[in-house]
Protein backbone atom coordinates (compact mmCIF):
# COMPACT_ATOMS: atom_id res chain seq x y z
CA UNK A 1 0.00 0.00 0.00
CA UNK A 2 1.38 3.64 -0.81
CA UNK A 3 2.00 6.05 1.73
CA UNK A 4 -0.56 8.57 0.58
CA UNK A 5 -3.06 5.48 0.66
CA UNK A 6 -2.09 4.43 4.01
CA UNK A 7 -2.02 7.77 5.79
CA UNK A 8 -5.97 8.62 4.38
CA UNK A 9 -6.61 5.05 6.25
CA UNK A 10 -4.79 6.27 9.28
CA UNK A 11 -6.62 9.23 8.94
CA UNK A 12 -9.93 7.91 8.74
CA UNK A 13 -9.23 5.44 11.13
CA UNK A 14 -9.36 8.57 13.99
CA UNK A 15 -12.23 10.22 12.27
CA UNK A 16 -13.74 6.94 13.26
CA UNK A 17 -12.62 6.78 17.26
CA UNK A 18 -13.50 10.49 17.27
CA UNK A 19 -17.01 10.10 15.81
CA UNK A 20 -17.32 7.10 18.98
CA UNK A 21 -15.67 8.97 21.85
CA UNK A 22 -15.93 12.29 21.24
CA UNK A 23 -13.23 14.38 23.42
CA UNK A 24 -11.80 14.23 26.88
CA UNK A 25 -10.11 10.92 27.39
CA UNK A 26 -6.30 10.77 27.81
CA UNK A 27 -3.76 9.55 24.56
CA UNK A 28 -3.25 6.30 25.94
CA UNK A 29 -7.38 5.71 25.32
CA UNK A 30 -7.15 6.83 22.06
CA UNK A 31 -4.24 5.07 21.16
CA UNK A 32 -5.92 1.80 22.66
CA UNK A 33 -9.06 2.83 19.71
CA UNK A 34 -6.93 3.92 17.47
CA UNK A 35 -5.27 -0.33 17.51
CA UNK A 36 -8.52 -1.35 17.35
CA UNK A 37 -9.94 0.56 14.18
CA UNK A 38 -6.75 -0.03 12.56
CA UNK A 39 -6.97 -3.62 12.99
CA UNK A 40 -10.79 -4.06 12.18
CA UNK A 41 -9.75 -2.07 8.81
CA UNK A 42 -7.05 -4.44 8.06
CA UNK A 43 -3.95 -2.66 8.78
CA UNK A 44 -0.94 -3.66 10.52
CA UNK A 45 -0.03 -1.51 13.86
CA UNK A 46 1.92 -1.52 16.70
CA UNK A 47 1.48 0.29 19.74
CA UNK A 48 4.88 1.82 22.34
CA UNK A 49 7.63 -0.49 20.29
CA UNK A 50 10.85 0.58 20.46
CA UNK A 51 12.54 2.27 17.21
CA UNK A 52 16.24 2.83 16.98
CA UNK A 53 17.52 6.30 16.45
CA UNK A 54 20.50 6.92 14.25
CA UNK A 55 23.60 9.56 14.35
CA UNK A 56 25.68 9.61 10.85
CA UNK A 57 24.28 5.70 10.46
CA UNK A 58 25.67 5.34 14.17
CA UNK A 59 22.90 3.73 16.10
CA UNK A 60 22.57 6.93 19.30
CA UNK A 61 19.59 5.88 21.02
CA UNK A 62 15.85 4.56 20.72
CA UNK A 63 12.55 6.20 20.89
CA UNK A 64 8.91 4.81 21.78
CA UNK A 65 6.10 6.33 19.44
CA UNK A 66 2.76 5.90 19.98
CA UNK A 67 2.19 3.69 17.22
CA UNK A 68 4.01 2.38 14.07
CA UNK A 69 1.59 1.48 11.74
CA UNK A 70 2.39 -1.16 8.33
CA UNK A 71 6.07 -0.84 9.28
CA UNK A 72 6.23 2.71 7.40
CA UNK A 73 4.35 5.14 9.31
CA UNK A 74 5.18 6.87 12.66
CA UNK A 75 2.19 8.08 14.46
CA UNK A 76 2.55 10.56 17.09
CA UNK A 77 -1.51 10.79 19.32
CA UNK A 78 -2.03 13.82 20.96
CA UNK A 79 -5.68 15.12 23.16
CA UNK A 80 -4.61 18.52 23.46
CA UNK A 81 -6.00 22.07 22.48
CA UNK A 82 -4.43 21.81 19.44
CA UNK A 83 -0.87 20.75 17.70
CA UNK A 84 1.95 23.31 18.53
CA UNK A 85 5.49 23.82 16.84
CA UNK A 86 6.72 21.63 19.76
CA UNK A 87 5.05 18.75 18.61
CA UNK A 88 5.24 18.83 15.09
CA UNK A 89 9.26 19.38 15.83
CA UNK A 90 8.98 15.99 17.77
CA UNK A 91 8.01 13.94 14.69
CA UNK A 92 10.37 15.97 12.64
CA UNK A 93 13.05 14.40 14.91
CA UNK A 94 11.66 11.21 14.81
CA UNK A 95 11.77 10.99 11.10
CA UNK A 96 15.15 12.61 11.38
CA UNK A 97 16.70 9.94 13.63
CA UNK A 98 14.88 6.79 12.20
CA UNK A 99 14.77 5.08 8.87
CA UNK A 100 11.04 5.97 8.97
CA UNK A 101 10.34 8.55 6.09
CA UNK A 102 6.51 9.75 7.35
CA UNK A 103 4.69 10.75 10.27
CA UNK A 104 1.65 11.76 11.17
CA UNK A 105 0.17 13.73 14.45
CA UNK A 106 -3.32 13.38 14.87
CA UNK A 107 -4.79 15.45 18.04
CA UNK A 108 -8.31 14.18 19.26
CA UNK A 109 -8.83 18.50 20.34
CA UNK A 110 -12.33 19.44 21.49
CA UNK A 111 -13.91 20.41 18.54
CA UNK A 112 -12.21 18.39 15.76
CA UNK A 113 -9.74 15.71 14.86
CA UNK A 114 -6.46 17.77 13.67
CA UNK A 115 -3.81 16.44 11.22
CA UNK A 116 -0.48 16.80 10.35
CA UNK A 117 1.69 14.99 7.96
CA UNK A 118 5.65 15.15 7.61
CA UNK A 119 7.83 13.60 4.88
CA UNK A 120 11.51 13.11 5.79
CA UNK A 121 11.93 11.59 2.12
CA UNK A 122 10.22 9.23 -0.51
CA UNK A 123 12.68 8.59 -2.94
CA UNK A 124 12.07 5.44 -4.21
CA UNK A 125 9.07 4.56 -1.82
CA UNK A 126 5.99 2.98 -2.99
């Protein structure tokens, strides 16, 4: 499956747990939904693993996202007002420091599920 592809799944994936739950309930719920609708659609994810984080291809460190979904896709979950520089930085980093070429934040705010993709590079990704 493409990225593009994937990422509208993703995507409607939360439109889904945010049409059921509405707002108020911490990440960790919505991350919990967010494995379940993923799964009942038929896509791979995985929920707090470990990805290593690379320095000049030196291996520095490791993160824990929120969810990796189909092996290609970091996905940051957020229940806040809405998505500040801070946390769009975060992925940035991610992206920066993994072999992972996209992200996504998706924000479960009070009045609407918010979005925002970033692209480290797709050379030669389908």
């Amino acid at each position: 499956m493409e990225y593009k592809e994937l990422t509208e799944k993703i995507i409607g994936c939360a439109y889904a747990v945010y049409n059921k739950m509405g707002y108020g309930f911490l990440e960790n719920v919505y991350e919990r939904c967010m494995l379940i609708e993923l799964r009942e659609q038929g896509i791979k994810a995985e929920s707090q693993k470990s990805i290593a984080v690379y320095y000049n291809d030196e291996l520095v460190g490791e993160f824990v996202p929120d969810l990796i979904v189909d092996d290609k896709i970091i996905v940051e979950l957020k229940s806040v007002a809405k998505i500040v520089k801070a946390h769009e930085m975060q992925l940035v980093n991610y992206l920066s420091g993994t072999k992972m070429p996209v992200g996504l934040i998706i924000n479960f705010s009070e009045s609407r599920v918010e979005v925002k993709r970033k692209v480290k590079d797709l050379q030669n990704k389908t």
